[in-house]
C-alpha atoms as a PDB file:
ATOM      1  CA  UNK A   1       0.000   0.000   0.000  1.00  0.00           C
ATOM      2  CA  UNK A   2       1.437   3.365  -1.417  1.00  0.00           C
ATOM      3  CA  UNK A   3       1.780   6.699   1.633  1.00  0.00           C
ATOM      4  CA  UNK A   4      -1.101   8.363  -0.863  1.00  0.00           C
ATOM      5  CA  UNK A   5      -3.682   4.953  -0.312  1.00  0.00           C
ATOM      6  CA  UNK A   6      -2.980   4.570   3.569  1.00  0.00           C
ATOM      7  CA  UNK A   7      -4.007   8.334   4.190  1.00  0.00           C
ATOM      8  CA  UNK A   8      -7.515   7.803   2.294  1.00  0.00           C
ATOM      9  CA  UNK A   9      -8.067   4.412   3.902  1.00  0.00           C
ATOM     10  CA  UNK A  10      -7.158   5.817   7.036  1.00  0.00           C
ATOM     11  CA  UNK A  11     -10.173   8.718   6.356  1.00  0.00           C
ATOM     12  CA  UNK A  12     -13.006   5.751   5.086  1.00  0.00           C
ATOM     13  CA  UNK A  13     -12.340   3.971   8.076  1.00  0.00           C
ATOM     14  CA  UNK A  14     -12.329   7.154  10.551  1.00  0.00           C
ATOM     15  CA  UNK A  15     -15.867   8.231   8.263  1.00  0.00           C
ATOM     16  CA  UNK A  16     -17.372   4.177   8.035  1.00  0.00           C
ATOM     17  CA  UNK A  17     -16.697   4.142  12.191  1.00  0.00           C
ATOM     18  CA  UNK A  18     -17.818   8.285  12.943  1.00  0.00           C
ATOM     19  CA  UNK A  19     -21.442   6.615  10.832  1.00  0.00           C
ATOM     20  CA  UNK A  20     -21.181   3.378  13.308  1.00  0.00           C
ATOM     21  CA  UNK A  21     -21.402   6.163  16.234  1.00  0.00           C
ATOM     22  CA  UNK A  22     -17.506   6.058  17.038  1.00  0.00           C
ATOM     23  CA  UNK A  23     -15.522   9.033  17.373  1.00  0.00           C
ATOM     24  CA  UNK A  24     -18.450  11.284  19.139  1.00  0.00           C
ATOM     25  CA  UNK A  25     -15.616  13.369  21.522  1.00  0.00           C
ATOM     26  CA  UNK A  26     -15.806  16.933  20.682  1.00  0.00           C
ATOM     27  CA  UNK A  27     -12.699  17.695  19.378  1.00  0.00           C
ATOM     28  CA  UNK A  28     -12.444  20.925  18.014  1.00  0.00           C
ATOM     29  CA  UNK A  29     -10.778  23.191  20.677  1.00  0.00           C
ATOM     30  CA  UNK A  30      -7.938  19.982  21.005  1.00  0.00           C
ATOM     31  CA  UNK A  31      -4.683  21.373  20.456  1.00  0.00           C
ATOM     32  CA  UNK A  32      -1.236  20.035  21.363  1.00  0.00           C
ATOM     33  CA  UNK A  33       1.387  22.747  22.416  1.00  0.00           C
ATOM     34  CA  UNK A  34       4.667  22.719  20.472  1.00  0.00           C
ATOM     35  CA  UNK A  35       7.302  20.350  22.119  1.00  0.00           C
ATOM     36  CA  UNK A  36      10.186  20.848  20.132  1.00  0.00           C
ATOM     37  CA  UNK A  37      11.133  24.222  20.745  1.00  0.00           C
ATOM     38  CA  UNK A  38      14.459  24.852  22.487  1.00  0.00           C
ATOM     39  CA  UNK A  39      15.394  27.570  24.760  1.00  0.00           C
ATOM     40  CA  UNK A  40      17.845  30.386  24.045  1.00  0.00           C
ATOM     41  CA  UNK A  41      20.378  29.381  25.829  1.00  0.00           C
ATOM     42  CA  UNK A  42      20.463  26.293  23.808  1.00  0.00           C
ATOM     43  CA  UNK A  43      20.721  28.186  20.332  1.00  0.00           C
ATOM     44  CA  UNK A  44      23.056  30.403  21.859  1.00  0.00           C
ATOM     45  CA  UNK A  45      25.418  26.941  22.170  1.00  0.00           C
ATOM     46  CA  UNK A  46      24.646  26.083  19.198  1.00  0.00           C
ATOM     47  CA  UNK A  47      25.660  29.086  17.216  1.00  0.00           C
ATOM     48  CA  UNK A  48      29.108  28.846  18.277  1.00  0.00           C
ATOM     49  CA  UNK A  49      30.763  26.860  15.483  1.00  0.00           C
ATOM     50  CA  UNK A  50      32.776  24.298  17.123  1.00  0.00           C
ATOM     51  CA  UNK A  51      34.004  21.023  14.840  1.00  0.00           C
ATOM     52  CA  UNK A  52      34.845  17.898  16.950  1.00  0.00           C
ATOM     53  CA  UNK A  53      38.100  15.494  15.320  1.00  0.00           C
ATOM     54  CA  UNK A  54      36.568  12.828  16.749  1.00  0.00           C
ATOM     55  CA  UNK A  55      34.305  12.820  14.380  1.00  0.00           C
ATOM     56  CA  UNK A  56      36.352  12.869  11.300  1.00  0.00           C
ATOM     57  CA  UNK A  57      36.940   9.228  10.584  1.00  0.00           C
ATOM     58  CA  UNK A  58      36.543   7.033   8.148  1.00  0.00           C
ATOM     59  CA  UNK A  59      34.641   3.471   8.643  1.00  0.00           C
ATOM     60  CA  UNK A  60      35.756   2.194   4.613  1.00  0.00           C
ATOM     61  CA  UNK A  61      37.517  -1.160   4.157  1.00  0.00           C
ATOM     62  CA  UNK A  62      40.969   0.802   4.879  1.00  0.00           C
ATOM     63  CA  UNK A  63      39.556   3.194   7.023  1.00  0.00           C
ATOM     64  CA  UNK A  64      42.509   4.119   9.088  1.00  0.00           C
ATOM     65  CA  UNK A  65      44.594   5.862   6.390  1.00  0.00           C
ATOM     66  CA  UNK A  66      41.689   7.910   4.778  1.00  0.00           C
ATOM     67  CA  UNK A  67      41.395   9.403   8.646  1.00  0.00           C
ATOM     68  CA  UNK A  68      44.785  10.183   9.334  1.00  0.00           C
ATOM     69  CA  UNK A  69      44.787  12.294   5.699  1.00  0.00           C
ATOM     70  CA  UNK A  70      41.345  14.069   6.554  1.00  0.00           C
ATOM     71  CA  UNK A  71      43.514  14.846  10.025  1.00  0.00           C
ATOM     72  CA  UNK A  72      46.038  15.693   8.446  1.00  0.00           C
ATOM     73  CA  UNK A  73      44.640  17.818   4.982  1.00  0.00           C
ATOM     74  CA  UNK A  74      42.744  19.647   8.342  1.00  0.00           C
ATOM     75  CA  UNK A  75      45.594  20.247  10.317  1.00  0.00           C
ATOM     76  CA  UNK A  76      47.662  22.365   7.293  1.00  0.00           C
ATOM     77  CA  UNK A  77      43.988  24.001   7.061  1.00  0.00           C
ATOM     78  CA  UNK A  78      43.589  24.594  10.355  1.00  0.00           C
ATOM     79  CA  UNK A  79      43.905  28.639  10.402  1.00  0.00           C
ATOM     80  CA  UNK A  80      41.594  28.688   7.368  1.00  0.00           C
ATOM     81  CA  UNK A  81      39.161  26.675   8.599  1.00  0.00           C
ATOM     82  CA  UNK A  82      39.231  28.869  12.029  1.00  0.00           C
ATOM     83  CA  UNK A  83      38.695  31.777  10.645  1.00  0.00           C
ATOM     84  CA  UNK A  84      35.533  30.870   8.651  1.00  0.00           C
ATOM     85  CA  UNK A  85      33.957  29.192  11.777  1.00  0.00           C
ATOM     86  CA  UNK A  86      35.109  31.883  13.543  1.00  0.00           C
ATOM     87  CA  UNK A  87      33.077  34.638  11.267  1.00  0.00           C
ATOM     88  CA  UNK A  88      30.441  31.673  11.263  1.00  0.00           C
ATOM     89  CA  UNK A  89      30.037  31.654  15.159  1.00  0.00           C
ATOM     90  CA  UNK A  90      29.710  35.672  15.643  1.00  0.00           C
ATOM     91  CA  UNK A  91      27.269  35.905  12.626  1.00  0.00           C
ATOM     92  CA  UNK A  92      25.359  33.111  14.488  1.00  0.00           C
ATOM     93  CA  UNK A  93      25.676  34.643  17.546  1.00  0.00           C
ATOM     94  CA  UNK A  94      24.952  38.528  16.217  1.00  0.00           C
ATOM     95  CA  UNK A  95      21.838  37.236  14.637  1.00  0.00           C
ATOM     96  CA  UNK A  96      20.267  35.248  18.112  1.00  0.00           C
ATOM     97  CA  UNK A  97      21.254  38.504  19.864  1.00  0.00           C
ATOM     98  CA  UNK A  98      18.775  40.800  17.052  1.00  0.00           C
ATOM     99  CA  UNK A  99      16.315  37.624  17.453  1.00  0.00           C
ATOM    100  CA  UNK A 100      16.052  37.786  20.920  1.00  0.00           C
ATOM    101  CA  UNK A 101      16.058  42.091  21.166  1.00  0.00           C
ATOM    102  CA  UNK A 102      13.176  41.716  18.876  1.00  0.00           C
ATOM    103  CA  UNK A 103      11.036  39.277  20.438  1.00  0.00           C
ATOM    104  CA  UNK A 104      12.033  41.348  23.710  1.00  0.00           C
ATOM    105  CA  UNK A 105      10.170  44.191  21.654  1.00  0.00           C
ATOM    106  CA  UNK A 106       7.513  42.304  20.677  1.00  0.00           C
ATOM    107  CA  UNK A 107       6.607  40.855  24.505  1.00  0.00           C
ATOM    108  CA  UNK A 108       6.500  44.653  25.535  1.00  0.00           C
ATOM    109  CA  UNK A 109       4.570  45.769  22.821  1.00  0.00           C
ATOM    110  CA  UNK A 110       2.037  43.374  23.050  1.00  0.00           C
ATOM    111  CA  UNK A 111       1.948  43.959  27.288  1.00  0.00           C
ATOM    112  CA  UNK A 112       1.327  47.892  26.158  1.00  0.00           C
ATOM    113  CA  UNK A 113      -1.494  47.555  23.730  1.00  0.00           C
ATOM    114  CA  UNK A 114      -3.505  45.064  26.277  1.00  0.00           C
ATOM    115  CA  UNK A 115      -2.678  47.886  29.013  1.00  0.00           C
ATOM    116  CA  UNK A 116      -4.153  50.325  26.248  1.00  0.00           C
ATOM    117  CA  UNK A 117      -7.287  47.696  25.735  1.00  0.00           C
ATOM    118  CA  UNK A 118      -7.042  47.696  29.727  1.00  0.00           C
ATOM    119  CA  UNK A 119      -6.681  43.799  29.602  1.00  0.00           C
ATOM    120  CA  UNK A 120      -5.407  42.708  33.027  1.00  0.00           C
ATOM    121  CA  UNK A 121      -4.486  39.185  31.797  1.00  0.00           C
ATOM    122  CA  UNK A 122      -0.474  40.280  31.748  1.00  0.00           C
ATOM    123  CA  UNK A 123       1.029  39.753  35.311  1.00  0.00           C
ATOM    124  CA  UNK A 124       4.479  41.092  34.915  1.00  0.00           C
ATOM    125  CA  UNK A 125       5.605  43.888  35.590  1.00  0.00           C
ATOM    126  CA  UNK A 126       7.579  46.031  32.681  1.00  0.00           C
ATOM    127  CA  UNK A 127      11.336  44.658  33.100  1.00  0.00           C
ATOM    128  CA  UNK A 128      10.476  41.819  34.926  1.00  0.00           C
ATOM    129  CA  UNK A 129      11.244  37.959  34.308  1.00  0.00           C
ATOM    130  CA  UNK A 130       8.575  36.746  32.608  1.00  0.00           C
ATOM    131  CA  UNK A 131       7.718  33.952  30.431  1.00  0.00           C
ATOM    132  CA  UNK A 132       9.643  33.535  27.102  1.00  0.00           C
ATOM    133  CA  UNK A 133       8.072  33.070  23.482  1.00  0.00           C
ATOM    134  CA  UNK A 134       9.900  30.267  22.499  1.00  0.00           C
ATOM    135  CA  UNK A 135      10.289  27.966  25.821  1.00  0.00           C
ATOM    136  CA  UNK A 136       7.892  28.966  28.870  1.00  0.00           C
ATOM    137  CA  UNK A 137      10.634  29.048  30.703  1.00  0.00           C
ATOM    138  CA  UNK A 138      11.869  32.458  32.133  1.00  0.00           C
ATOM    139  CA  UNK A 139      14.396  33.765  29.709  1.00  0.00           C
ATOM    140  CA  UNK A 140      17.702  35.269  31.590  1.00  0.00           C
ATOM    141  CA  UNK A 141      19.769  35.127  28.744  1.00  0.00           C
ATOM    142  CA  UNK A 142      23.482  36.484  28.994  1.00  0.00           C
ATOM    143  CA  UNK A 143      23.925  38.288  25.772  1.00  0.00           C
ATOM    144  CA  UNK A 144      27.592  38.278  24.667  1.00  0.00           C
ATOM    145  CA  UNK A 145      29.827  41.027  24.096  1.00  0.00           C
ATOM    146  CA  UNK A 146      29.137  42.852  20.857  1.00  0.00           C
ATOM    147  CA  UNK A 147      32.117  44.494  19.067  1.00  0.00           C
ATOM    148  CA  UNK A 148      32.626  48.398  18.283  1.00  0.00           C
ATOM    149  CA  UNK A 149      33.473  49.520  15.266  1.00  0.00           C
ATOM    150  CA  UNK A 150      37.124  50.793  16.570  1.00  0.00           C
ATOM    151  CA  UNK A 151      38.030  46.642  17.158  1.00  0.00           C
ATOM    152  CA  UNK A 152      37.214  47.059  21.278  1.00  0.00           C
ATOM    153  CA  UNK A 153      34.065  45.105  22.720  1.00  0.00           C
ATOM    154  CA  UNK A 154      31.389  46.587  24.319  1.00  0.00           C
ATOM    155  CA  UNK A 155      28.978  44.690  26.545  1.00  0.00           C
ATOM    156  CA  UNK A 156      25.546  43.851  25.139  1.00  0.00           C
ATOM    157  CA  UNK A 157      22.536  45.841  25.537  1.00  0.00           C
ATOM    158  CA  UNK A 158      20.603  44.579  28.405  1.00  0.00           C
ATOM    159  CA  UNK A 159      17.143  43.911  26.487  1.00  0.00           C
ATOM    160  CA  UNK A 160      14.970  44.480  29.825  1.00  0.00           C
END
């Protein structure tokens, strides 16, 4: 049975057994909240660029010399190969920083049009921990250090 034939034969028999009386729950304010979101810290992790040699092997019939010349073709390309992660990781990293000012943005524009609409459903106060969009969990990110134009490093704007 073909993907495209299971799907339909999966509907008759939902419709055939809905006409038997089955299926009579009221269903249509189910939802499922998303489980697969991850927090920021975890994308901030994850932005830094960081390739693992113990991962560069080879599991071929003579597996043990293509590895030692991947190890080896990577070690005279080492400093190449750090700089690109390295411009990698801070355009990662700038671009979870923007993310996260703008959703910061978002949160307190949406708390100042329900205080507008006088909804009392927000809690928090303005600057305060609250809930964050993308886990539930309270967000107390530390933002890394964002570079000047003159080469020093100034700390991040705190998004509160």
């Amino acid at each position: 049975m073909e993907p495209e034939e299971a799907v339909e034969s999966a509907r008759q028999r939902a419709a055939e057994a809905r006409a038997r009386g089955e299926y009579t729950q009221d269903l249509s304010g189910f939802g499922v909240a998303p489980t697969d979101r991850v927090s920021v810290e975890q994308l901030m992790e994850w932005a830094v660029v960081e390739p693992d040699l113990a991962h560069m092997r080879s599991t071929r019939r003579f597996g043990a010399p293509i590895t030692l010349a991947k190890r080896l073709l990577l070690r005279g390309l080492q400093q190449y190969f750090n700089e690109l992660t390295m411009l990698q990781a801070r355009f990662n990293l700038h671009l979870l920083v923007r993310m996260t000012e703008l959703e910061d943005r978002v949160i307190a524009l949406e708390d100042e049009a329900a205080r507008r609409r006088g909804d009392t459903t927000t809690d928090a106060a303005p600057g305060a921990l609250r809930p964050g969009p993308s886990t539930g969990a309270v967000d107390s990110v530390a933002r890394p250090p964002v570079p000047r134009a003159d080469g020093g490093v100034a700390d991040a704007p705190d998004a509160s």
